[in-house]
C-alpha atoms as a PDB file:
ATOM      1  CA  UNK A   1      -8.875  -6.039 -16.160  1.00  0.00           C
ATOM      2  CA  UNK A   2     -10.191  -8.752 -13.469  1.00  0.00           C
ATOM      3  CA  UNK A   3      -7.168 -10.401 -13.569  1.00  0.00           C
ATOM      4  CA  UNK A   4      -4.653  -8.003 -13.779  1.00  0.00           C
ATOM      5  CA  UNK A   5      -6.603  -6.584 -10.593  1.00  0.00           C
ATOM      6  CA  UNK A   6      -7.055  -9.369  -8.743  1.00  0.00           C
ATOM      7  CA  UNK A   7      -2.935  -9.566  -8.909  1.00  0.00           C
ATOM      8  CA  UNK A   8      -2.214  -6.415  -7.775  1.00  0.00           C
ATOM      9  CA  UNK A   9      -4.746  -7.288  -4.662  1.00  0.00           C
ATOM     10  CA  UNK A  10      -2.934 -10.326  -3.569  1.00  0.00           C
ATOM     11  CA  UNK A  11       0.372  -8.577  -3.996  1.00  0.00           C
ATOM     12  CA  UNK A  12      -1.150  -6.127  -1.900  1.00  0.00           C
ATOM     13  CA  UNK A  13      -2.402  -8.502   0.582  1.00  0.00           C
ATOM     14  CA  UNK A  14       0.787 -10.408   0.836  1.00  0.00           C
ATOM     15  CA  UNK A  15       2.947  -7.448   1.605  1.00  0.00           C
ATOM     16  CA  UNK A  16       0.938  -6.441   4.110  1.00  0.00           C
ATOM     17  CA  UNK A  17       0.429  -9.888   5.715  1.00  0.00           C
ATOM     18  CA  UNK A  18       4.921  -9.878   6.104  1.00  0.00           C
ATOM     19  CA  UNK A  19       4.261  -6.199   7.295  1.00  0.00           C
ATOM     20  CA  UNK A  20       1.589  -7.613   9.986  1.00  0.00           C
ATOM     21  CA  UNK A  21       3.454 -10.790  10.775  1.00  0.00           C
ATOM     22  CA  UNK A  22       7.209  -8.749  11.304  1.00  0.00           C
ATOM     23  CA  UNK A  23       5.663  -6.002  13.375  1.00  0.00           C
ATOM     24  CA  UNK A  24       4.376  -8.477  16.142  1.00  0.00           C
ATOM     25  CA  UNK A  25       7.125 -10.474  16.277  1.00  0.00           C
ATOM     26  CA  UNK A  26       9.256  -7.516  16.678  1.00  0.00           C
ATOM     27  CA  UNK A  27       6.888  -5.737  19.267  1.00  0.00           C
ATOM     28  CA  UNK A  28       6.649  -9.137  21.158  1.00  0.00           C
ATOM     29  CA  UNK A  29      10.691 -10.047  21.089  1.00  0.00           C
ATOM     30  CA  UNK A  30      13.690  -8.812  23.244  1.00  0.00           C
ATOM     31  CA  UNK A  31      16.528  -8.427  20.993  1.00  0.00           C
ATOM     32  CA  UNK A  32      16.041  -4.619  19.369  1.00  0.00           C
ATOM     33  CA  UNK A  33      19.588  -4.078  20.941  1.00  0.00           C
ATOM     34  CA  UNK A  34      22.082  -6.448  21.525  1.00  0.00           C
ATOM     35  CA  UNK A  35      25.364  -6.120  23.128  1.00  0.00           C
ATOM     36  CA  UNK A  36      27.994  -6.881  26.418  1.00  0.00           C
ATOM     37  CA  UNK A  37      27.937  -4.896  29.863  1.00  0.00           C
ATOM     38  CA  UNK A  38      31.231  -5.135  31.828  1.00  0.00           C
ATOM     39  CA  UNK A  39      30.291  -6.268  35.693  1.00  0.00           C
ATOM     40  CA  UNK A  40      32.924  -6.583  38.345  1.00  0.00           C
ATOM     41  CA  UNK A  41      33.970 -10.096  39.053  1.00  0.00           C
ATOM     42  CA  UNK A  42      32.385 -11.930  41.726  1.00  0.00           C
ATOM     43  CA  UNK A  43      34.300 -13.360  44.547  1.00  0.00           C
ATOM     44  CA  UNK A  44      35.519 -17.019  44.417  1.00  0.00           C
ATOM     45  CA  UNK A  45      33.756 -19.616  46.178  1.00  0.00           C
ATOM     46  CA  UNK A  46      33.421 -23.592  46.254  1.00  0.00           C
ATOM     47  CA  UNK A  47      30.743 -23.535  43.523  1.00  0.00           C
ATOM     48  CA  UNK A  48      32.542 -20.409  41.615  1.00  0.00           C
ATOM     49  CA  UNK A  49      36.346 -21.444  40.611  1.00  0.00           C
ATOM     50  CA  UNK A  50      36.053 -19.382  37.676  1.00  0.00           C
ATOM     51  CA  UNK A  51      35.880 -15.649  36.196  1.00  0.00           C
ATOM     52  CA  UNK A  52      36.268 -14.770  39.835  1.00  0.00           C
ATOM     53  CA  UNK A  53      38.483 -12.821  41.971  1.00  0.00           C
ATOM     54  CA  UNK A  54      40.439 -14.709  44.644  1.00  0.00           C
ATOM     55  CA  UNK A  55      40.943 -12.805  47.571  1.00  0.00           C
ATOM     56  CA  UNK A  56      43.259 -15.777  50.146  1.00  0.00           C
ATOM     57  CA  UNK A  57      41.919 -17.664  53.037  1.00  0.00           C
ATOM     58  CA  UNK A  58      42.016 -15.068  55.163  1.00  0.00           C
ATOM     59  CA  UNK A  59      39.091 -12.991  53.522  1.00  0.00           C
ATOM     60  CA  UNK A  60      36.930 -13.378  56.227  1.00  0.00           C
ATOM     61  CA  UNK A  61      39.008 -11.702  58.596  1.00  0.00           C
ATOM     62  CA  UNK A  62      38.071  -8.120  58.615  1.00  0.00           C
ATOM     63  CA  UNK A  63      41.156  -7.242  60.618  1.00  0.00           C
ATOM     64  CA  UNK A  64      43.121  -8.387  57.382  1.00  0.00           C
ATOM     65  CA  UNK A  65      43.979  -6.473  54.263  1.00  0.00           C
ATOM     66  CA  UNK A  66      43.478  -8.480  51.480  1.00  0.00           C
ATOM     67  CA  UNK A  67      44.761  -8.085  47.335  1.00  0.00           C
ATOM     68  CA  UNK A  68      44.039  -9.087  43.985  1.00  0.00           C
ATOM     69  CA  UNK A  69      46.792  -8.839  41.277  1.00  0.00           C
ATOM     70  CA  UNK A  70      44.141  -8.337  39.125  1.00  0.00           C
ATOM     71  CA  UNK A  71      43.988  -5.235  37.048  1.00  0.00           C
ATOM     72  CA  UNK A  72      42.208  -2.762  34.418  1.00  0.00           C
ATOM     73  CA  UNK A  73      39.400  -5.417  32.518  1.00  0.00           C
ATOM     74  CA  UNK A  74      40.734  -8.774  34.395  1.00  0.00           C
ATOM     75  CA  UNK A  75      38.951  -7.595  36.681  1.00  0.00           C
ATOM     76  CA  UNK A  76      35.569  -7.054  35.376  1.00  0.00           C
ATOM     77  CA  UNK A  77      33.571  -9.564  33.103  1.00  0.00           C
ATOM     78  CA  UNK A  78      31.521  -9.207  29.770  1.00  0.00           C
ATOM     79  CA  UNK A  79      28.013 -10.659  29.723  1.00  0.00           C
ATOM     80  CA  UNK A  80      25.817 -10.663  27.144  1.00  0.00           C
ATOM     81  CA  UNK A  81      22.808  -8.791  27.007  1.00  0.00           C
ATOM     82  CA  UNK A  82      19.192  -7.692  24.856  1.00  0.00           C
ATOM     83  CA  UNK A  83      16.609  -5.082  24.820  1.00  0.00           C
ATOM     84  CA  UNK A  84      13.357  -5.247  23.637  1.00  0.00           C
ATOM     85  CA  UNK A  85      10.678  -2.293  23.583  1.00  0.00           C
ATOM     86  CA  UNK A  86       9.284  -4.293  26.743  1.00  0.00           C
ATOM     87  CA  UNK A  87      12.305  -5.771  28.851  1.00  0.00           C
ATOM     88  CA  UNK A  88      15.936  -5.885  29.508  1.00  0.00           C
ATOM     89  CA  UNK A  89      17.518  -9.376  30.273  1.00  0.00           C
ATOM     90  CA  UNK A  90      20.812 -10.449  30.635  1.00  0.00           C
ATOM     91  CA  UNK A  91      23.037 -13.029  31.679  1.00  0.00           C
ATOM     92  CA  UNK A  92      23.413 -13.920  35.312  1.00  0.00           C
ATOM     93  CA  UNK A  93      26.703 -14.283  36.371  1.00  0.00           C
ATOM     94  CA  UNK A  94      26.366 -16.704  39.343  1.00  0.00           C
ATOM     95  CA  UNK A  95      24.807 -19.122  37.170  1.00  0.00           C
ATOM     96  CA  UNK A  96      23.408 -19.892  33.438  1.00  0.00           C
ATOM     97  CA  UNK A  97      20.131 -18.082  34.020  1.00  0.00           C
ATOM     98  CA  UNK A  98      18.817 -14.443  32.603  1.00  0.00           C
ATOM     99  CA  UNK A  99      18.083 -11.977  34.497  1.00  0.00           C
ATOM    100  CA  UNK A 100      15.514  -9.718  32.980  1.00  0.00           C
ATOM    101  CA  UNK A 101      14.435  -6.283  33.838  1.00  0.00           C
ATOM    102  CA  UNK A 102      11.246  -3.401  32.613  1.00  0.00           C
ATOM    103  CA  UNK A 103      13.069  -1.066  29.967  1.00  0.00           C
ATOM    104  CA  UNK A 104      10.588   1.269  31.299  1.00  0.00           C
ATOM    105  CA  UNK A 105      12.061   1.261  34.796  1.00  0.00           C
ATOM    106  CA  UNK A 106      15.636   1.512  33.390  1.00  0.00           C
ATOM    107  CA  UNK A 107      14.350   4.721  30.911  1.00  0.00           C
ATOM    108  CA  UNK A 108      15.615   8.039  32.423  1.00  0.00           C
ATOM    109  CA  UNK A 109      12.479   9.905  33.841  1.00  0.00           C
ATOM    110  CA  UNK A 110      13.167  12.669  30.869  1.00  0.00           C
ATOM    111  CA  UNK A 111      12.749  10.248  28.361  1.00  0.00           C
ATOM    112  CA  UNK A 112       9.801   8.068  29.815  1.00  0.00           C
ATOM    113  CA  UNK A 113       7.010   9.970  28.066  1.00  0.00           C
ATOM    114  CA  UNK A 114       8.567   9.375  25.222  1.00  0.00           C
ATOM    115  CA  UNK A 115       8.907   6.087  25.563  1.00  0.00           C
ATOM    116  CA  UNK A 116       5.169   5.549  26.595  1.00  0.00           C
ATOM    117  CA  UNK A 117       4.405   7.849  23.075  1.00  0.00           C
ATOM    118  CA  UNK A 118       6.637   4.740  21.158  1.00  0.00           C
ATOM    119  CA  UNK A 119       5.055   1.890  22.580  1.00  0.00           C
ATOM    120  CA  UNK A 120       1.641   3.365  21.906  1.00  0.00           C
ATOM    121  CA  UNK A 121       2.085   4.034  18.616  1.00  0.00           C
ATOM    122  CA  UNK A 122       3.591   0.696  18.108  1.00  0.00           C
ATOM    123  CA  UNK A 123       0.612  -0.470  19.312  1.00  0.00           C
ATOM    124  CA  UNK A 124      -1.492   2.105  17.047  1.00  0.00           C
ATOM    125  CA  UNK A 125       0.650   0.418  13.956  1.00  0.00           C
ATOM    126  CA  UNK A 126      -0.186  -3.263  14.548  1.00  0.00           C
ATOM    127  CA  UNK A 127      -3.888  -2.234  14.661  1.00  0.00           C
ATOM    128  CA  UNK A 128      -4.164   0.202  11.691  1.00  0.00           C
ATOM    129  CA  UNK A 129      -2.052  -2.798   9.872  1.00  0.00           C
ATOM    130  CA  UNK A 130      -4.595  -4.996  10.651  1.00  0.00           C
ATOM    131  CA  UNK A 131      -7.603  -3.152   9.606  1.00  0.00           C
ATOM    132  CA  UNK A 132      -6.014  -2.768   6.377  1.00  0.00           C
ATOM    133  CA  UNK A 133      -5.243  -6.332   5.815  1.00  0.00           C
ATOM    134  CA  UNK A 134      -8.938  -7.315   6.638  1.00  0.00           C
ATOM    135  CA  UNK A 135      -9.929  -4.511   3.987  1.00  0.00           C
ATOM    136  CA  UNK A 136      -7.634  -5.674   1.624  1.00  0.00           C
ATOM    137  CA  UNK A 137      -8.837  -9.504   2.171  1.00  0.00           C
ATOM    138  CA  UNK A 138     -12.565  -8.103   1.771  1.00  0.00           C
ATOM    139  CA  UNK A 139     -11.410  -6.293  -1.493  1.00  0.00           C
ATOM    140  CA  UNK A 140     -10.223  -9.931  -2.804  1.00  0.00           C
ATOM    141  CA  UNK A 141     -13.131 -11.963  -1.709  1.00  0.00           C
ATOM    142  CA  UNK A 142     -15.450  -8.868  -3.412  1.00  0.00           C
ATOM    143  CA  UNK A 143     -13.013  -8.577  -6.401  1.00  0.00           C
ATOM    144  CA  UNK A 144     -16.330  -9.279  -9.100  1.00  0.00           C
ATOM    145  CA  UNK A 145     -17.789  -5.785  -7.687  1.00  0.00           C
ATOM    146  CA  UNK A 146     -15.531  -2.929  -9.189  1.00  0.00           C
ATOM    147  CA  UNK A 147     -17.246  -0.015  -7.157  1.00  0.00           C
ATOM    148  CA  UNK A 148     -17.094  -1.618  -4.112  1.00  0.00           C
ATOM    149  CA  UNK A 149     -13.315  -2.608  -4.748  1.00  0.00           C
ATOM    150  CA  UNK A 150     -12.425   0.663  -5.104  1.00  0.00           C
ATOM    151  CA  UNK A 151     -14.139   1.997  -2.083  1.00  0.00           C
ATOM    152  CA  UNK A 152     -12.527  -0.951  -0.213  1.00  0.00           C
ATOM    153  CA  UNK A 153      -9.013  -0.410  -1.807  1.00  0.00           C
ATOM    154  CA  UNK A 154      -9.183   3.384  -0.790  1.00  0.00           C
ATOM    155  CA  UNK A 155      -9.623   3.020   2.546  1.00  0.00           C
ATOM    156  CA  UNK A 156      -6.853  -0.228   2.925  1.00  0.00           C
ATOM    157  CA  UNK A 157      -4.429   2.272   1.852  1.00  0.00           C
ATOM    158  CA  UNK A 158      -5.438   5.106   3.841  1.00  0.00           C
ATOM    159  CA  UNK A 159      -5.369   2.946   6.578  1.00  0.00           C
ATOM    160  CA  UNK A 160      -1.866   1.292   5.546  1.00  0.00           C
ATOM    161  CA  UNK A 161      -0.372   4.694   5.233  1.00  0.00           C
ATOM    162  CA  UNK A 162      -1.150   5.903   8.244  1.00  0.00           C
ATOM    163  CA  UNK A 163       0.061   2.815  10.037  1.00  0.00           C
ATOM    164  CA  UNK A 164       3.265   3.233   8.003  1.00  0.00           C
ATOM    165  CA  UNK A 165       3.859   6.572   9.325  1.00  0.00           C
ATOM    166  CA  UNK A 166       2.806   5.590  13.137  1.00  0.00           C
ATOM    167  CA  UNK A 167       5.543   2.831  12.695  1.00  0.00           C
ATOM    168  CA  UNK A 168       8.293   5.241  12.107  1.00  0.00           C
ATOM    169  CA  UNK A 169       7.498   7.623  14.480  1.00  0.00           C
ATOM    170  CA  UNK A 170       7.458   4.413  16.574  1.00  0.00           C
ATOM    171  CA  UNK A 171      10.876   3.089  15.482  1.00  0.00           C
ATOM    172  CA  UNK A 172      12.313   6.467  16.005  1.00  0.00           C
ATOM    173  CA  UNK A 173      11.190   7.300  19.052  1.00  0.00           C
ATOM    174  CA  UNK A 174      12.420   3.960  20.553  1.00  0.00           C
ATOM    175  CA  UNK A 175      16.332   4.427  19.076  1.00  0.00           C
ATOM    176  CA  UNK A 176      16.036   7.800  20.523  1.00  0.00           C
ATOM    177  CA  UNK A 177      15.160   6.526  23.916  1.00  0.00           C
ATOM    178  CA  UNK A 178      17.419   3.794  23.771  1.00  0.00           C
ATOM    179  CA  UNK A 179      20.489   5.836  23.059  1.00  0.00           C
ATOM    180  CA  UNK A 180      19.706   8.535  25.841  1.00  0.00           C
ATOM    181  CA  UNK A 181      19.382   5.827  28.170  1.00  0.00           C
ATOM    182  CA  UNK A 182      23.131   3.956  27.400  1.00  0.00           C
ATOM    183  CA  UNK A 183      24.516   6.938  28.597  1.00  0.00           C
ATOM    184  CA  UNK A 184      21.736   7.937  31.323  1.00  0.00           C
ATOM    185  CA  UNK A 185      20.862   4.847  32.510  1.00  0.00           C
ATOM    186  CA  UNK A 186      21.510   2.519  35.799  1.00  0.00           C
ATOM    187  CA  UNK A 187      24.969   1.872  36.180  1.00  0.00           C
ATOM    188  CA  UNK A 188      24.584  -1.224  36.432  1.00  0.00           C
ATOM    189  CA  UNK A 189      23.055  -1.845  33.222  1.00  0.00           C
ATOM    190  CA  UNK A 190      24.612   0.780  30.603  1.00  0.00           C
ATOM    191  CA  UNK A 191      26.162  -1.468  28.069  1.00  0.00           C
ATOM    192  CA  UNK A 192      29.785  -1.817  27.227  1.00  0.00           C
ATOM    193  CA  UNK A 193      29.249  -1.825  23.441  1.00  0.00           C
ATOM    194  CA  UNK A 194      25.779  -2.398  21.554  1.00  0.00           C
ATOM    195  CA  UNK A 195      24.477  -3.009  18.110  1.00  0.00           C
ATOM    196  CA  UNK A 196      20.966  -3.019  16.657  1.00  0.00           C
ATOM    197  CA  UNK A 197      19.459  -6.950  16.890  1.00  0.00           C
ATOM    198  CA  UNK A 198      17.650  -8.799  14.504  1.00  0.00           C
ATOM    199  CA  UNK A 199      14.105  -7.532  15.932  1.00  0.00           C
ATOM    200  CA  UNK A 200      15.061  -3.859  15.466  1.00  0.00           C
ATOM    201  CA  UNK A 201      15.700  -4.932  11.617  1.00  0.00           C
ATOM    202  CA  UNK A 202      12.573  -7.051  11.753  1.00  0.00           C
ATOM    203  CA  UNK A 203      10.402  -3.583  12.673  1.00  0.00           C
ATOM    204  CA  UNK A 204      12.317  -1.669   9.620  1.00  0.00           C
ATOM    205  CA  UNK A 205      11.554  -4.554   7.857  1.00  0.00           C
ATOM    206  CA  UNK A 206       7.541  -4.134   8.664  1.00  0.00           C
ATOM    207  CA  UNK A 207       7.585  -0.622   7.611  1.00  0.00           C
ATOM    208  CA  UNK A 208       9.020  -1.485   4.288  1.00  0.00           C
ATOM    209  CA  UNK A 209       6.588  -4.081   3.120  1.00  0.00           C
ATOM    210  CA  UNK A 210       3.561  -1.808   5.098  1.00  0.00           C
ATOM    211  CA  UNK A 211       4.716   1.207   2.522  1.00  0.00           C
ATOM    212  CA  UNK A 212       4.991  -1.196  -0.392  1.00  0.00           C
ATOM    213  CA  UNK A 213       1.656  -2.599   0.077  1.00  0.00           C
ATOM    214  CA  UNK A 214       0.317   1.613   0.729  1.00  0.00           C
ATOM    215  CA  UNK A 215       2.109   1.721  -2.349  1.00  0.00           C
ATOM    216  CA  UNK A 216       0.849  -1.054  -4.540  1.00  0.00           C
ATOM    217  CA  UNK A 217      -3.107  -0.202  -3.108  1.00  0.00           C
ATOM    218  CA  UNK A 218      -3.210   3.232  -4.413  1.00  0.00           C
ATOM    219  CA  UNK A 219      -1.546   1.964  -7.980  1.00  0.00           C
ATOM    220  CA  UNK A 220      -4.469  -0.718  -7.834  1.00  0.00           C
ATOM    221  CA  UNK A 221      -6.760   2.218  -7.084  1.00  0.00           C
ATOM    222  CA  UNK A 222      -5.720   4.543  -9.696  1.00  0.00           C
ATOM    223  CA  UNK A 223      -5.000   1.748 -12.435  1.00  0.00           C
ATOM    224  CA  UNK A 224      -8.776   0.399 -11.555  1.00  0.00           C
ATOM    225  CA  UNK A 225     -10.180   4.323 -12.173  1.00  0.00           C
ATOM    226  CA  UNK A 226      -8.842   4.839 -14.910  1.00  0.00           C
ATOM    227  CA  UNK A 227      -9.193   1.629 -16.485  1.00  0.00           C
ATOM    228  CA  UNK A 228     -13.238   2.170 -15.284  1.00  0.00           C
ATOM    229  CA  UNK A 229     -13.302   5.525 -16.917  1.00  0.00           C
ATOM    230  CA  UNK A 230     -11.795   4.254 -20.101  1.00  0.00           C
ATOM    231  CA  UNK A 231     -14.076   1.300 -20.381  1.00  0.00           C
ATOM    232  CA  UNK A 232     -16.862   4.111 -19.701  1.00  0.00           C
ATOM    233  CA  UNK A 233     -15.880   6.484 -22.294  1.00  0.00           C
ATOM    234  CA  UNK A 234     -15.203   3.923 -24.673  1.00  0.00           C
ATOM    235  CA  UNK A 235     -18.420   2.537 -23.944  1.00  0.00           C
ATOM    236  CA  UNK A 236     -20.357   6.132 -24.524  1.00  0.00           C
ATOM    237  CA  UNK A 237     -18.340   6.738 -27.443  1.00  0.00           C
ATOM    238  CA  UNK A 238     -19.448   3.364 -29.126  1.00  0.00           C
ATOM    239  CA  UNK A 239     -23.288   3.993 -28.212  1.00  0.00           C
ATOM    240  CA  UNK A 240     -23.078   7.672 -29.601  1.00  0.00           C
ATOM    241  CA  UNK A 241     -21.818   6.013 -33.035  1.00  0.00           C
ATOM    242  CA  UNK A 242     -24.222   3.524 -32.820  1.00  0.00           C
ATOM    243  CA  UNK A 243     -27.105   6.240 -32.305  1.00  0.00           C
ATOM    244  CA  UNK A 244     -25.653   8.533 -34.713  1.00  0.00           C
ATOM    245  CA  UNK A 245     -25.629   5.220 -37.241  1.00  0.00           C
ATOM    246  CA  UNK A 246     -29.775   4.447 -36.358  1.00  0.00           C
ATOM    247  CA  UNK A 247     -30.387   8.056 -36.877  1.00  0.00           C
ATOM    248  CA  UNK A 248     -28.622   8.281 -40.301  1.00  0.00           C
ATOM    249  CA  UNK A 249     -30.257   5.123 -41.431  1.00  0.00           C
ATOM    250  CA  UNK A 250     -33.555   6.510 -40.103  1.00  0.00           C
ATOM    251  CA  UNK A 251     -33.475   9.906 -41.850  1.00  0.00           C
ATOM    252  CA  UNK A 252     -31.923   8.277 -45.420  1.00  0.00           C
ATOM    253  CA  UNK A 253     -35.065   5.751 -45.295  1.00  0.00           C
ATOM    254  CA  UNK A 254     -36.936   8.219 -45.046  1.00  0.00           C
ATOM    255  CA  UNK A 255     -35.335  10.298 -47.760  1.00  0.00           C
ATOM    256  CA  UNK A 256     -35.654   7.346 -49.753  1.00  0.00           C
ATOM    257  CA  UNK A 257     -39.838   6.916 -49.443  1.00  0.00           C
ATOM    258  CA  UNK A 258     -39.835  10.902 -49.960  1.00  0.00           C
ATOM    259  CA  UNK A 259     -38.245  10.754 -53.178  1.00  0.00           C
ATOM    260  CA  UNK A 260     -39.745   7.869 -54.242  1.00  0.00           C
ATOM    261  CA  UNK A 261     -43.056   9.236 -53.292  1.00  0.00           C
ATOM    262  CA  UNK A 262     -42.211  12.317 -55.770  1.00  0.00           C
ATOM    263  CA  UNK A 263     -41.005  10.095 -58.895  1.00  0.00           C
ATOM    264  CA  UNK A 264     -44.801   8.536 -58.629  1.00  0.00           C
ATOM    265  CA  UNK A 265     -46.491  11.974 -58.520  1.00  0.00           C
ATOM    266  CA  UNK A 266     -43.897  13.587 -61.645  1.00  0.00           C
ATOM    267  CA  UNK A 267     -44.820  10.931 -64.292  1.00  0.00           C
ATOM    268  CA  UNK A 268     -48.734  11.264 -63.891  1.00  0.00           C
ATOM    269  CA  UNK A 269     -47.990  15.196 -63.994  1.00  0.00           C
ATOM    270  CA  UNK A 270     -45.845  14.985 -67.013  1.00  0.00           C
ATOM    271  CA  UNK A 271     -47.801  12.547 -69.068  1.00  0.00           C
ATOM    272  CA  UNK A 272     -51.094  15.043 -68.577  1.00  0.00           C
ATOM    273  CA  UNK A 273     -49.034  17.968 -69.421  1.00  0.00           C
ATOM    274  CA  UNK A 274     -47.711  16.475 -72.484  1.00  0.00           C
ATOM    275  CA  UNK A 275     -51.075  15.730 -74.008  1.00  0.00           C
ATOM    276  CA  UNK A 276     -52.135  17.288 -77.296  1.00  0.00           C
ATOM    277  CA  UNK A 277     -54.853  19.698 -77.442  1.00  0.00           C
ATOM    278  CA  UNK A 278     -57.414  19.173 -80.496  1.00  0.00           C
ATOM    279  CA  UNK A 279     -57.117  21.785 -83.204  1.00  0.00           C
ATOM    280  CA  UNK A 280     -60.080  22.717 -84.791  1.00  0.00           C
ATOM    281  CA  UNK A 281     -60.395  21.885 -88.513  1.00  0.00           C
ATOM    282  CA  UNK A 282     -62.048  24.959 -89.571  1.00  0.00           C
ATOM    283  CA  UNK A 283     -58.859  26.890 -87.933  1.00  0.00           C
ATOM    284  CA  UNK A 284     -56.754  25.042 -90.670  1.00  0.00           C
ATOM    285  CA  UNK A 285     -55.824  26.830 -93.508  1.00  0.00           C
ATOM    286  CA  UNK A 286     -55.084  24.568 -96.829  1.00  0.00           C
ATOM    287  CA  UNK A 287     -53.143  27.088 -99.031  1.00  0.00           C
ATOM    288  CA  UNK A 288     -51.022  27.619 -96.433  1.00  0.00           C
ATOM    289  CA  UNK A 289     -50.615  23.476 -96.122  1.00  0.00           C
ATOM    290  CA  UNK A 290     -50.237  23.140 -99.619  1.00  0.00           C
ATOM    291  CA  UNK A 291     -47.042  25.517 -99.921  1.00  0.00           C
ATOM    292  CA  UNK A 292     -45.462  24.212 -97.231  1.00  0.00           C
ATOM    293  CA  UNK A 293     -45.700  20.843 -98.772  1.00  0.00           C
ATOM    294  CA  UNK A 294     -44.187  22.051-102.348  1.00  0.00           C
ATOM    295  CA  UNK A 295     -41.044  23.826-100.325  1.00  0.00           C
ATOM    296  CA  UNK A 296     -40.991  20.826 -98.941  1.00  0.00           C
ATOM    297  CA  UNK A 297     -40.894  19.052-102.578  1.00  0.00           C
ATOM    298  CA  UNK A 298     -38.752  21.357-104.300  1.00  0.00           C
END
């Protein structure tokens, strides 16, 4: 039972350790949502030769009317960009920097208090996590103490469920956002085309191993209960036999010195009972003797 136990609490442990370790990185990390932005082209210059519209010499000449042949997406670009739950960055197109921006500030005002609801609960998630991998440690370091195990592995997984559900609402709550603001956001920043980034997989991720470790603490609950109350009942069970066995050992001992008790008393009763009494002689009558002893004879 201790080992079998003490397996299902590092299993429990461990998933929740990859749920701990996948939430931060994801709440910490930039790339949720990854994807391009078309931007205009900037002008040409001595530094800029290219991915840049040339206008002529005569662009500084505001009496002139300049052209670009230039048409449909020549004349924009495609940069790259990523969104985290925190910031916005992008490439810059003058040089090889980023340019990074608050998704809050980009958020249409509609969606912002829902967006402050997400990153709290995000928050809320990381916490609850880790008060239910510190439980779930205690539970293994305390693993000789069954009663305090279980209280310990009950409240891991209320915790653990509860920051499972917080997460969801979390993750939800951001794609929501996110979505509204591609279509309602700055111009200047709603993206081209988008897909979901390797820390928007990493928070799904989270959620999965923080359910299978909810999961795998109530199955060590219940298995440890009803283990217990086996144990218990088989314990009972075997103590009731063994009184029933003491009192039937008792009682025939005691049967046993009763009867024995009564075989000594019936002999000493018999053997007076089955004494003669004396017969008188002058009670005896010889005639009678002596024909009884020729019927005998004949």
């Amino acid at each position: 039972m201790k080992t079998t136990r003490r397996c299902r609490s590092l299993l429990s442990v461990s998933l929740n350790f990859f749920a701990l370790f996948f939430s931060i990185t994801a709440f910490i990390t930039t790339y949720w949502c990854v994807g391009t932005q078309r931007v205009p082209k900037p002008k040409c210059s001595k530094l800029r030769t290219h991915q840049c519209i040339d206008y002529g010499v005569n662009e500084t000449d505001p009496n002139k009317v300049v052209y670009s042949w230039e048409t449909g997406d020549d004349r924009f670009l495609f940069r790259q960009f990523h969104t985290g739950i925190w910031y916005s960055c992008e490439e810059n197109i003058h040089d090889e920097s980023e340019m990074c921006r608050s998704f809050i500030d980009l958020a249409p005002a509609s969606e912002k208090g829902m967006l402050w609801l997400s990153l709290v609960s995000e928050m809320l998630y990381i916490v609850l996590l880790l008060v239910g991998f510190s439980l779930m440690c205690l539970d293994l370091v305390h693993s000789s103490n069954v009663i305090d195990g279980l209280k310990l592995n009950a409240f891991a997984a209320v915790f653990t469920v509860l920051s499972g559900l917080l997460g969801m609402v979390a993750h939800v709550m951001y794609t929501q956002v996110f979505q509204v603001t591609v279509s309602l956001g700055p111009p200047d920043w709603r993206p081209y085309n988008w897909v979901y980034g390797w820390s928007f997989c990493m928070a799904w991720a989270s959620f999965t191993c923080c359910m299978g470790a909810s999961v795998t603490t109530l199955n060590s609950y219940t298995k440890t209960v009803i283990e217990f109350r086996h144990k218990r009942k088989t314990f009972e069970q075997s103590i009731r036999e063994e009184n029933a066995r003491e009192a039937f050992g008792y009682y025939r001992e005691r049967s046993m010195q009763s009867i024995s008790k009564s075989m000594e008393v019936y002999p000493s009763q018999s053997l007076k009972s089955s004494r003669k009494t004396p017969i008188p002689a002058d009670s005896l009558d010889l005639s009678d003797i002596a024909g009884s002893l020729g019927e005998e004879q004949c």
